[in-house]
C-alpha atoms as a PDB file:
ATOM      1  CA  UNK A   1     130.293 132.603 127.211  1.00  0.00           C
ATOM      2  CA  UNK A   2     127.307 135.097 127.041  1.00  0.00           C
ATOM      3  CA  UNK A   3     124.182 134.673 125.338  1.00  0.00           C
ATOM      4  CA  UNK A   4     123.652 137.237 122.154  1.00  0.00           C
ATOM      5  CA  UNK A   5     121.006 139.768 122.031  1.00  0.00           C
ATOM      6  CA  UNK A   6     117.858 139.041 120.631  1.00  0.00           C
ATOM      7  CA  UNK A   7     118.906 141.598 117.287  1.00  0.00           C
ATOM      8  CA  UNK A   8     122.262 139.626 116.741  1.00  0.00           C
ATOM      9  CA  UNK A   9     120.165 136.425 116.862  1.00  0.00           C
ATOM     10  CA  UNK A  10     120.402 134.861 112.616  1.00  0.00           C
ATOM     11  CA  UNK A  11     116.944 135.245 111.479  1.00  0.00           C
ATOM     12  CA  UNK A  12     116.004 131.468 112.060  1.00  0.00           C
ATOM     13  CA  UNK A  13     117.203 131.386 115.455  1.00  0.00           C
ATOM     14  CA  UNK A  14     115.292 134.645 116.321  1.00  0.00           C
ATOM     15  CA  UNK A  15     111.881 133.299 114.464  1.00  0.00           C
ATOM     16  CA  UNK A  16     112.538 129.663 116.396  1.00  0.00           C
ATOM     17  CA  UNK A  17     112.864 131.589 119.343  1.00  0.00           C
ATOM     18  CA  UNK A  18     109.811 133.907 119.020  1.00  0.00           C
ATOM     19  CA  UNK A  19     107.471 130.922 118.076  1.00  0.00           C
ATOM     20  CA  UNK A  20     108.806 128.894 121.217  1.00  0.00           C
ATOM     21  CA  UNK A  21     107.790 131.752 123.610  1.00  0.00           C
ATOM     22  CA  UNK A  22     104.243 132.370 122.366  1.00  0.00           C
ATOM     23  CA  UNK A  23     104.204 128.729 122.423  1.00  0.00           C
ATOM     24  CA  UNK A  24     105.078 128.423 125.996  1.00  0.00           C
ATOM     25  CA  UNK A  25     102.974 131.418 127.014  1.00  0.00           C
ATOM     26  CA  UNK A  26      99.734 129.488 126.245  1.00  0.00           C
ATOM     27  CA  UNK A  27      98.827 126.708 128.995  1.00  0.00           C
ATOM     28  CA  UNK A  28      97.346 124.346 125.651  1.00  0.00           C
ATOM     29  CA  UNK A  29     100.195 124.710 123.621  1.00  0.00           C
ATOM     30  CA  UNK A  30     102.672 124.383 126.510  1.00  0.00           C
ATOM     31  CA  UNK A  31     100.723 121.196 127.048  1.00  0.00           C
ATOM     32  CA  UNK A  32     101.358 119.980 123.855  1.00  0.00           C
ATOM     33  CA  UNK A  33     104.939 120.564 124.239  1.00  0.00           C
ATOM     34  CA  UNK A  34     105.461 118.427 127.369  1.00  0.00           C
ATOM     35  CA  UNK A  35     103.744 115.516 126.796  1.00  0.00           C
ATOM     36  CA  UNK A  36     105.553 115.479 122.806  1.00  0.00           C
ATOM     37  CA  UNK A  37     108.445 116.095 124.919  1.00  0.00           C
ATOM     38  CA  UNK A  38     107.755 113.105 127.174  1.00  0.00           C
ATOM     39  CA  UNK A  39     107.321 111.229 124.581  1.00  0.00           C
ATOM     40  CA  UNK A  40     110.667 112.129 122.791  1.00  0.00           C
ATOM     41  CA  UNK A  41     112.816 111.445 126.021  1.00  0.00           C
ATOM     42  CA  UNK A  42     110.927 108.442 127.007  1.00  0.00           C
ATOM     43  CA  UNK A  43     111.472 107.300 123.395  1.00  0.00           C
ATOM     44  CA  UNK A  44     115.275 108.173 123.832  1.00  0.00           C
ATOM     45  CA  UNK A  45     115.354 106.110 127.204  1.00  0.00           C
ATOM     46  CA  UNK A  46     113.176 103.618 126.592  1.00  0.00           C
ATOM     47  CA  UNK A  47     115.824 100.955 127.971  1.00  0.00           C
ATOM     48  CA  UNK A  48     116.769 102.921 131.459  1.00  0.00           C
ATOM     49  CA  UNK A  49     113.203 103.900 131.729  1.00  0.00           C
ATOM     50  CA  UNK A  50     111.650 100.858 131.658  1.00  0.00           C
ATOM     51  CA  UNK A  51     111.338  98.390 134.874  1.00  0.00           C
ATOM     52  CA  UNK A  52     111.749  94.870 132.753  1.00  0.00           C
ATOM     53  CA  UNK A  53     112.173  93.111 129.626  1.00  0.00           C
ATOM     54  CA  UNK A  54     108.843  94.175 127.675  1.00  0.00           C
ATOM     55  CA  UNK A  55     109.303  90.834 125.809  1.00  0.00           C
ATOM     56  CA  UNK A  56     109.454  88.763 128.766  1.00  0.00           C
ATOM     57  CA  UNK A  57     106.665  86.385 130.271  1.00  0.00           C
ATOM     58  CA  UNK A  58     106.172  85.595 133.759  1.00  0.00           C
ATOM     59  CA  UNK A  59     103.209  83.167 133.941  1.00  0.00           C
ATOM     60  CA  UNK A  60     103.105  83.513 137.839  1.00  0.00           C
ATOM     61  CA  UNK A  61     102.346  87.096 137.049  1.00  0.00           C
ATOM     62  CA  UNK A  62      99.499  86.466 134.445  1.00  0.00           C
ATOM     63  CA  UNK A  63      96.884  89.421 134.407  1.00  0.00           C
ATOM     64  CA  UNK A  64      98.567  90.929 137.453  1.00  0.00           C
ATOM     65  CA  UNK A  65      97.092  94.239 138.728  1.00  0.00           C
ATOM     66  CA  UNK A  66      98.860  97.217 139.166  1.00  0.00           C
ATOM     67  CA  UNK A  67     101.146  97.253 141.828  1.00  0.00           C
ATOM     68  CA  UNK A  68     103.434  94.447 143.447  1.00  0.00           C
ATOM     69  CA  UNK A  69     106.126  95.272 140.835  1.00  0.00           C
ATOM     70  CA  UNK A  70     104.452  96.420 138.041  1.00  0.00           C
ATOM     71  CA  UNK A  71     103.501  99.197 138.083  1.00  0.00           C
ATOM     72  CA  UNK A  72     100.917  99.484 135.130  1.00  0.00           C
ATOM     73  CA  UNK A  73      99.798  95.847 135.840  1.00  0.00           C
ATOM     74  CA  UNK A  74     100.895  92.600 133.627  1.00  0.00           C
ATOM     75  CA  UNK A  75      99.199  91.215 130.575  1.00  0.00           C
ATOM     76  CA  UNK A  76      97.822  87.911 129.904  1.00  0.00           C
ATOM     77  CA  UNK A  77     101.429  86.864 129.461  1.00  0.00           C
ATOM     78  CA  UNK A  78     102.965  88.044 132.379  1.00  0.00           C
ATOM     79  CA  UNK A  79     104.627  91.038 130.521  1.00  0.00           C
ATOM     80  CA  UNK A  80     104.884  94.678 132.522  1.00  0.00           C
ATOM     81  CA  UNK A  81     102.487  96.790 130.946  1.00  0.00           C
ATOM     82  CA  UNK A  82     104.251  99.958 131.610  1.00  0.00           C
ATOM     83  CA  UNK A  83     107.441  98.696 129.974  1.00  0.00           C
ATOM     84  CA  UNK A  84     105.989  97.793 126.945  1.00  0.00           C
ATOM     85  CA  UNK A  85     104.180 101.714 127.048  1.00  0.00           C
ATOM     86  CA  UNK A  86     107.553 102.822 126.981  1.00  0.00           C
ATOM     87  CA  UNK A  87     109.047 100.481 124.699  1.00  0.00           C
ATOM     88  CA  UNK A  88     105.571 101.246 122.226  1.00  0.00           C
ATOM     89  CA  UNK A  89     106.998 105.388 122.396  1.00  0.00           C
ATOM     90  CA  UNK A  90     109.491 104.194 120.275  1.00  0.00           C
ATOM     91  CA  UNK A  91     107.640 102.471 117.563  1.00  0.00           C
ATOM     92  CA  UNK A  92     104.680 105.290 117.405  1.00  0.00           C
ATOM     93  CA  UNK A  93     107.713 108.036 117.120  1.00  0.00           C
ATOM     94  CA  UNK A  94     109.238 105.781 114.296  1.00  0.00           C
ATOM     95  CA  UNK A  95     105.603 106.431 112.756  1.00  0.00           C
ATOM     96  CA  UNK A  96     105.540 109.639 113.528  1.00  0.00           C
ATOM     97  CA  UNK A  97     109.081 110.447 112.055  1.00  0.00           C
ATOM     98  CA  UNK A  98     108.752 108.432 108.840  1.00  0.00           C
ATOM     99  CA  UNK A  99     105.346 109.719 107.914  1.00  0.00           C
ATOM    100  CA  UNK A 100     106.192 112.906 108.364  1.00  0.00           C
ATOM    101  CA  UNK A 101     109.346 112.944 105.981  1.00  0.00           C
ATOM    102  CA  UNK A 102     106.934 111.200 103.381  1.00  0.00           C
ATOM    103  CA  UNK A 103     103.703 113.131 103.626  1.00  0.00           C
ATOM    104  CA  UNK A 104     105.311 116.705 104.101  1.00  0.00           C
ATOM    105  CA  UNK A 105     107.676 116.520 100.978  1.00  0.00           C
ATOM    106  CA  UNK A 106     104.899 114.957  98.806  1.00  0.00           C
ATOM    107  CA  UNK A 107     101.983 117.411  99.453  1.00  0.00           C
ATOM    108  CA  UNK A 108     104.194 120.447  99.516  1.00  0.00           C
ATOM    109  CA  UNK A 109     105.448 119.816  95.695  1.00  0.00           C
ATOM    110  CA  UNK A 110     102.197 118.098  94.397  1.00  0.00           C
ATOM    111  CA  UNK A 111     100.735 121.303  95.951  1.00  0.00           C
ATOM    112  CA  UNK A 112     102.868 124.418  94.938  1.00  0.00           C
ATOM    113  CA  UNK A 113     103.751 122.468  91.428  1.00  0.00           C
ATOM    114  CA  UNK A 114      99.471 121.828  90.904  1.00  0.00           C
ATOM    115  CA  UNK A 115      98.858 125.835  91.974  1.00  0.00           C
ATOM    116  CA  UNK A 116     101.631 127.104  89.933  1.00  0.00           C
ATOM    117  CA  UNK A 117     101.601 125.733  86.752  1.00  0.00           C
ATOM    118  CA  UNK A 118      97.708 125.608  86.777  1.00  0.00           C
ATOM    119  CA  UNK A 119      96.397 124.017  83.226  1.00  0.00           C
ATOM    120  CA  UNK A 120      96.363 120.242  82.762  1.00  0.00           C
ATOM    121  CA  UNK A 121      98.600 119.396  85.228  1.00  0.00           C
ATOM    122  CA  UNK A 122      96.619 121.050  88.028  1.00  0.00           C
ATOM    123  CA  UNK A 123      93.522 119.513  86.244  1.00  0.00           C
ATOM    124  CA  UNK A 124      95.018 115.758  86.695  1.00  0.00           C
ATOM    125  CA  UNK A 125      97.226 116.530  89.766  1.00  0.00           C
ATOM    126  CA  UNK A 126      93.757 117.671  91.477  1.00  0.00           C
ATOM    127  CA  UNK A 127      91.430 114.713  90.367  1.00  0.00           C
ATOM    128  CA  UNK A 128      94.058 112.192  91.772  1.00  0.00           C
ATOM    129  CA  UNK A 129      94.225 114.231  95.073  1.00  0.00           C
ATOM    130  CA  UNK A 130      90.426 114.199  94.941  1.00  0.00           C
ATOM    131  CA  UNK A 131      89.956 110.536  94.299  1.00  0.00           C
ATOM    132  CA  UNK A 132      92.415 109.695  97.938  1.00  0.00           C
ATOM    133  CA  UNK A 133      90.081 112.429  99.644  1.00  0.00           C
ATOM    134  CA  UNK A 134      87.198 110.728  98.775  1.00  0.00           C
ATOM    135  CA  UNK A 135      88.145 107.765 101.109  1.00  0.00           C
ATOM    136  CA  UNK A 136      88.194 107.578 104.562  1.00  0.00           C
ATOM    137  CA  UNK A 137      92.036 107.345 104.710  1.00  0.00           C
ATOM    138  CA  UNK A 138      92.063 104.063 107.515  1.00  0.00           C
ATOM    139  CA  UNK A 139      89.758 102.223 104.801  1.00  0.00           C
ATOM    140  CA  UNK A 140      92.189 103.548 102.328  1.00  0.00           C
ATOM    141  CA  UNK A 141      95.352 102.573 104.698  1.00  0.00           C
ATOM    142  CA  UNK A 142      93.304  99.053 105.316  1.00  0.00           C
ATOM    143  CA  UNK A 143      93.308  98.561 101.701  1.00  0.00           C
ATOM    144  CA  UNK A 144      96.801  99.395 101.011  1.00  0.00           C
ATOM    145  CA  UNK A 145      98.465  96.684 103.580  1.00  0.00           C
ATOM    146  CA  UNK A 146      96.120  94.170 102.620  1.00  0.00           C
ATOM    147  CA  UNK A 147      97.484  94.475  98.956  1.00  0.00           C
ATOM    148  CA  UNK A 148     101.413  94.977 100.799  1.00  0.00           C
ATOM    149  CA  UNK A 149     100.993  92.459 103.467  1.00  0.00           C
ATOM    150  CA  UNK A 150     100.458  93.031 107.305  1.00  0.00           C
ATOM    151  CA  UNK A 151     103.047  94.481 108.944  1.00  0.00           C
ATOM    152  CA  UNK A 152     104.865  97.722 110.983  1.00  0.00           C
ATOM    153  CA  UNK A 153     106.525  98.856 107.729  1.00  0.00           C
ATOM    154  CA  UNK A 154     103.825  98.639 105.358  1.00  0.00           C
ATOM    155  CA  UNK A 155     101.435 100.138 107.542  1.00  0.00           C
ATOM    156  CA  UNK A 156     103.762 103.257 107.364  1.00  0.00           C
ATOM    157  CA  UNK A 157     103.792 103.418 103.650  1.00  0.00           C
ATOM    158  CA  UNK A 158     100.264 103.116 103.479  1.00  0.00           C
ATOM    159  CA  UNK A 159      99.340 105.403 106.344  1.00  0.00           C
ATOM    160  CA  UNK A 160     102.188 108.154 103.909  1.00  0.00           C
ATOM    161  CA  UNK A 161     100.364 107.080 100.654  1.00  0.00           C
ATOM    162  CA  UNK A 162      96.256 108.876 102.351  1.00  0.00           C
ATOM    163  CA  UNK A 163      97.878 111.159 104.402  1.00  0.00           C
ATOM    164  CA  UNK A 164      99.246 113.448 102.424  1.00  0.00           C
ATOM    165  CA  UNK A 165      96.072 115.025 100.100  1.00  0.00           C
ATOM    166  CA  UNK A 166      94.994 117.124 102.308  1.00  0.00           C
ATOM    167  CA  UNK A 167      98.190 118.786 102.755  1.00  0.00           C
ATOM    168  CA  UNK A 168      98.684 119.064  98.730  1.00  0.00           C
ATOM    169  CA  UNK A 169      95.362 120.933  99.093  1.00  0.00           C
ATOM    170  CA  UNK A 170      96.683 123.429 101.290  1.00  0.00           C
ATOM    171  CA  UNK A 171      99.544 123.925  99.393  1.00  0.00           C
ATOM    172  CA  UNK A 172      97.566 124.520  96.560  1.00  0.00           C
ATOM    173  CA  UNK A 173      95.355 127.156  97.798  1.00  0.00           C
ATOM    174  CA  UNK A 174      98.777 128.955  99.570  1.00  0.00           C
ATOM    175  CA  UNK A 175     100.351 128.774  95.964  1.00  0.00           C
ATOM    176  CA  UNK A 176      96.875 130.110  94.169  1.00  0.00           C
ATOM    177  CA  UNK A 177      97.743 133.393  96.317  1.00  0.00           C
ATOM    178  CA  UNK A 178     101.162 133.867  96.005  1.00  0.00           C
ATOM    179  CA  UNK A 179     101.834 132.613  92.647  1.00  0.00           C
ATOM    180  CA  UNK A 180     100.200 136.518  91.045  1.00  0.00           C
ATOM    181  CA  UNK A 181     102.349 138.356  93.765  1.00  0.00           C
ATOM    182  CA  UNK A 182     104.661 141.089  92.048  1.00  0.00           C
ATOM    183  CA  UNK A 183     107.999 139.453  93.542  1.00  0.00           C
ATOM    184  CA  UNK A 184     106.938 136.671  91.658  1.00  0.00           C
ATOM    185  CA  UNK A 185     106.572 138.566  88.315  1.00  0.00           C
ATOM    186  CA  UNK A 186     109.960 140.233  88.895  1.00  0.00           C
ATOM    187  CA  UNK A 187     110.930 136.606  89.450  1.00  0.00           C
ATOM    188  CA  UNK A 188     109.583 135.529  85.785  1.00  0.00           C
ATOM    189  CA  UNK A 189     111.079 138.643  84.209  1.00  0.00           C
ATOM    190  CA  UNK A 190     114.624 137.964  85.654  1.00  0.00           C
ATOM    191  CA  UNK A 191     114.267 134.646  83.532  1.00  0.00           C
ATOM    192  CA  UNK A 192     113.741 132.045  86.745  1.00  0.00           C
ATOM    193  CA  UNK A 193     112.399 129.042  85.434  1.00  0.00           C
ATOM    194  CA  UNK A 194     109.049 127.668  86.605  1.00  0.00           C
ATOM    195  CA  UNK A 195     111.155 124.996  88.772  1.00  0.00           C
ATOM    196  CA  UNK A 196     113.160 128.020  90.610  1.00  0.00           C
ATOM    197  CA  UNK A 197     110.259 129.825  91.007  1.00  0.00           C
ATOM    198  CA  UNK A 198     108.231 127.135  93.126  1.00  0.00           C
ATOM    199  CA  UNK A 199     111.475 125.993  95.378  1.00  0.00           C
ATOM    200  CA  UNK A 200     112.991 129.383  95.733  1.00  0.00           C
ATOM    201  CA  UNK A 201     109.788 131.475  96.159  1.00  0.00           C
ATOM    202  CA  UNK A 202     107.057 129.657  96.912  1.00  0.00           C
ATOM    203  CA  UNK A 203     107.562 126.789  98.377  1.00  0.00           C
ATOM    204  CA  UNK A 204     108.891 128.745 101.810  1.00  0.00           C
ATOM    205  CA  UNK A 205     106.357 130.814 101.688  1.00  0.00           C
ATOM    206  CA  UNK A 206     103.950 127.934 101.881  1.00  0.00           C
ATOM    207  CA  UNK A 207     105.837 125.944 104.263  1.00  0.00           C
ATOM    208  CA  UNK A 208     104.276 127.814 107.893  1.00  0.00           C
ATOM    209  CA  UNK A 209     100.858 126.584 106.722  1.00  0.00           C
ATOM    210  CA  UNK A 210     102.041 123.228 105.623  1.00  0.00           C
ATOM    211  CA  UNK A 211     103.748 122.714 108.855  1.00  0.00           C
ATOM    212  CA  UNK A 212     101.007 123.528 110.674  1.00  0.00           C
ATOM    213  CA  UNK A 213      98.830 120.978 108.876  1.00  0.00           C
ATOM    214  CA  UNK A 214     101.046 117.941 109.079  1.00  0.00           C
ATOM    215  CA  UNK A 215     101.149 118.651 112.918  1.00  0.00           C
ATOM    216  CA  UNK A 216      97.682 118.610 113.259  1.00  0.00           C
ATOM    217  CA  UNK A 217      97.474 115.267 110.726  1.00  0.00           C
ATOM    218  CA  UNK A 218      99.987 113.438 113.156  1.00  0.00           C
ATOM    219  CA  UNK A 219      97.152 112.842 115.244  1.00  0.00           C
ATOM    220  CA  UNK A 220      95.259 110.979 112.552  1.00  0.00           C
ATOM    221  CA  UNK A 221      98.105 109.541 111.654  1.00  0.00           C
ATOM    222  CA  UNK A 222      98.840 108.002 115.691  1.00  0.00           C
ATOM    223  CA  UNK A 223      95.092 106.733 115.116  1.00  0.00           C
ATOM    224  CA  UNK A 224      95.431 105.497 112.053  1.00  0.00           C
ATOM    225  CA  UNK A 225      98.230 103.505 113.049  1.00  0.00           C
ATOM    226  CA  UNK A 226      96.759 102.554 116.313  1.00  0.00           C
ATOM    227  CA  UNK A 227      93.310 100.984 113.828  1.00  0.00           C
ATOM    228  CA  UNK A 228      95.745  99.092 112.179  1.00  0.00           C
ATOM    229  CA  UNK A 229      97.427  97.213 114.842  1.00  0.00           C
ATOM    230  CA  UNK A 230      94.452  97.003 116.847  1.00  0.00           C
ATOM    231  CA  UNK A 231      92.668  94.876 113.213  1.00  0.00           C
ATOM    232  CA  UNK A 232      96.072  93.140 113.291  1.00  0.00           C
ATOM    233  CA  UNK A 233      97.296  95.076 109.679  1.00  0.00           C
ATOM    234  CA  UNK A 234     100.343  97.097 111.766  1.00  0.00           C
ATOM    235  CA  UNK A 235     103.151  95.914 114.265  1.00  0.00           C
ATOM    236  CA  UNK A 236     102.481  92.233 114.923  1.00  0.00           C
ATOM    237  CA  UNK A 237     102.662  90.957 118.528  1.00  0.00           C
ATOM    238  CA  UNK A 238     105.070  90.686 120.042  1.00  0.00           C
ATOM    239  CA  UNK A 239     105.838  94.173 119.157  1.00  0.00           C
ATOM    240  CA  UNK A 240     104.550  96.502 122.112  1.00  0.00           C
ATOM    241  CA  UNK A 241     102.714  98.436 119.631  1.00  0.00           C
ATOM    242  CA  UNK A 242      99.961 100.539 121.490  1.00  0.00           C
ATOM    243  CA  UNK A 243      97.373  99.617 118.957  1.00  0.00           C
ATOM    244  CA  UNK A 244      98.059  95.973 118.948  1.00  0.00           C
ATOM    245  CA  UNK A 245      97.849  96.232 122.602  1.00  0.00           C
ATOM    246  CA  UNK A 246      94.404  97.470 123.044  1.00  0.00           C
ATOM    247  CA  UNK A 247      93.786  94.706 120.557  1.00  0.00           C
ATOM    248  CA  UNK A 248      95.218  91.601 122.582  1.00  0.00           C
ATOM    249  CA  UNK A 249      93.787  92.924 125.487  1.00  0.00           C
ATOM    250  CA  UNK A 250      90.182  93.703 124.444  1.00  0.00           C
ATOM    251  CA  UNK A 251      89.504  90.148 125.394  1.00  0.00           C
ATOM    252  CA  UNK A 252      90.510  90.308 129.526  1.00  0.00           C
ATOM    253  CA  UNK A 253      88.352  94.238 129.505  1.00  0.00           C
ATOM    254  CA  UNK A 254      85.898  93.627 131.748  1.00  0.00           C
ATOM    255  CA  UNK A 255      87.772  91.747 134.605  1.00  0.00           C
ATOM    256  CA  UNK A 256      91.718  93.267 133.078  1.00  0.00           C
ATOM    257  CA  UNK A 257      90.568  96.744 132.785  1.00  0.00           C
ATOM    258  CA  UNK A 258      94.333  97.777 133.182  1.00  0.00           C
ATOM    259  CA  UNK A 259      95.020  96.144 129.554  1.00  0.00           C
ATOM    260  CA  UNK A 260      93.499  99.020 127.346  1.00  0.00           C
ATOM    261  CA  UNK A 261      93.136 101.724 129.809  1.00  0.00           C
ATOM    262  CA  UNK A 262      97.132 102.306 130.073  1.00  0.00           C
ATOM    263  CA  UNK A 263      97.482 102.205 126.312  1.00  0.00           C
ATOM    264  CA  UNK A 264      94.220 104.133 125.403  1.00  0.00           C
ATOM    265  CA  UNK A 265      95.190 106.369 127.756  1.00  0.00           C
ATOM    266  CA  UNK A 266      98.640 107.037 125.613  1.00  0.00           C
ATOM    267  CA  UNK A 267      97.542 107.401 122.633  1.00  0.00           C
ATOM    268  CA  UNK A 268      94.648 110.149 123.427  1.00  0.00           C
ATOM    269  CA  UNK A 269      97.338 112.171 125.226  1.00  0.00           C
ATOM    270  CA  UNK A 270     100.083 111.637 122.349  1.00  0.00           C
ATOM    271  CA  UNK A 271      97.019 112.421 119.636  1.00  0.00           C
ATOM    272  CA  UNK A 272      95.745 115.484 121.791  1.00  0.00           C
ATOM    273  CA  UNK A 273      99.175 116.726 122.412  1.00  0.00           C
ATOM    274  CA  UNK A 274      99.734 116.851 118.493  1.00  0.00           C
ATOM    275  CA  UNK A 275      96.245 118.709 117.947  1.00  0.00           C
ATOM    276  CA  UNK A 276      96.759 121.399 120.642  1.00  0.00           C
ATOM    277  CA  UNK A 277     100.558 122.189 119.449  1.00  0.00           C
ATOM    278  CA  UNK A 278      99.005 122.726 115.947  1.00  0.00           C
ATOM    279  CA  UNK A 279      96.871 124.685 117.167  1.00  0.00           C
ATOM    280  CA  UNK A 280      99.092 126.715 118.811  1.00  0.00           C
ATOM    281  CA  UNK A 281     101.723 126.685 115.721  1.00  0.00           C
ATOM    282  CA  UNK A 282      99.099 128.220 114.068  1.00  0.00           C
ATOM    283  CA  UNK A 283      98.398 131.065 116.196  1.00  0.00           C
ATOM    284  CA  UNK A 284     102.110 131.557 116.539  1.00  0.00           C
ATOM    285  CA  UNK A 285     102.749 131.938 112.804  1.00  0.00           C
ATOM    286  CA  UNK A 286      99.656 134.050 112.125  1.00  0.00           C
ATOM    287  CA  UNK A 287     100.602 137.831 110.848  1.00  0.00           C
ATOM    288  CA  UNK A 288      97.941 139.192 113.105  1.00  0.00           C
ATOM    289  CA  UNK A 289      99.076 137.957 116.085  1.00  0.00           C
ATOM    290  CA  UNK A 290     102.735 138.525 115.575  1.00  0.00           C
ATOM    291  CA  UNK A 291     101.511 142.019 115.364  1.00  0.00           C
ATOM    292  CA  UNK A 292     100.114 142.078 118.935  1.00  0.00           C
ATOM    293  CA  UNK A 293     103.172 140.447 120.721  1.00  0.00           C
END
């Protein structure tokens, strides 16, 4: 089989296409793209990748340094570090995944509906949005699991409960600018309802920017999580959550540096991997610079 032209490409496939290139032709965002890559195959793998059991103790091997079979070292149960890295892509993908379906969905309608209709409803919509903003969103994610109970799950649904306000915002502003557009008149004077109007003709037009800032958020989000299980609110041992991991092995630092190094080490990678990407998606989907390619 031969590949099709670039002009017999469907639109999507030619726009996924064009976005993947400029990606790939900056060094940052290509950056992004391998480690998040990394991170999805390692995730996919986790049980080929990894050397041993990441549940299993060896207390002959207790606070082991790297080397002399493992590779990242051993905790202060004998577990192999780097198998419970790899077995911890897993659970901060999970978060990843699961926050994302949450926070995108809810920001984009609270958003467009807010900007749209305008009145009221963007009045109350707004002061509720305000009112999350005006917390840092790990106290507001610490106060949500204490009411829920500690634990992997409900640190999701509170880390999706403060992350998605300042998405709504965005929304709101894209909608505020669109919604006085004369497609959108000739939309109102074919009959469309209001509800038509924001899914069919707004809402996609919104969606670039929205995407754009719930990549960049995923980065809070990986630290938010990691706070969490490091105060003992996320994944509870013996879950080889990175967060949690930092936490159990803040105690061994000094003499164990091995213990939060590896871990720390993931999440600032995973965290600045999600920040240059967005950064890059945004270039990428920016009118101007689609001009110049």
């Amino acid at each position: 089989m031969t590949a099709l032209p670039a002009s017999r490409l469907p639109a999507p496939l030619l726009a996924a296409r064009n976005i993947l290139t400029f990606l790939l032709r900056s060094p940052t965002s290509a950056f992004g793209l391998l480690v998040l890559s990394i991170l999805i195959l390692t995730a996919a793998f986790a049980p080929w990748i990894a050397t041993h059991d990441p549940y299993a103790q060896d207390l002959n091997n207790v606070l082991q340094a790297p080397g002399n079979g493992h590779l990242f070292g051993a905790d202060e149960l004998g577990r192999d570090i780097f198998s419970r890295l790899v077995w911890g892509a897993r659970i901060t993908l999970t978060i990843i995944f699961l926050v994302s379906i949450v926070v995108g969905p809810i920001g984009l309608i609270v958003g467009t509906t807010s900007g749209y209709l305008g009145g009221r409803i963007d009045t109350v919509m707004m002061r509720i949005t305000d009112i999350f903003l005006s917390f840092p969103s790990l106290i507001l994610s610490l106060a949500f699991v204490a009411a829920l109970g500690p634990s992997l799950n409900n640190a999701i649904i509170a880390i999706g409960l403060t992350a998605w306000p300042p998405i709504a915002r965005l929304a709101r502003a894209e909608t505020m600018t669109f919604r006085k557009a004369d497609y959108i008149a000739a939309a109102r004077l074919q009959g469309a309802s209001p509800l038509r109007i924001i899914v069919k003709s707004i809402m996609p037009m919104c969606l670039p920017s929205v995407l754009i800032r719930l990549t960049l958020n995923m980065a809070t989000v990986i630290l938010t999580a990691a706070g969490l299980g490091f105060l003992g609110l996320g994944a509870q041992p013996p879950l080889p959550e990175w967060g949690a991991m930092i936490a159990t092995g803040r105690r061994y630092m000094i003499d164990s540096w091995w213990l939060v190094t590896f871990p720390g080490l993931s999440i600032l990678c995973v965290s600045l991997a999600f920040n240059l990407l967005g950064d890059g998606l945004r270039d990428a989907l920016d009118p101007k610079q689609m001009n110049r390619r």
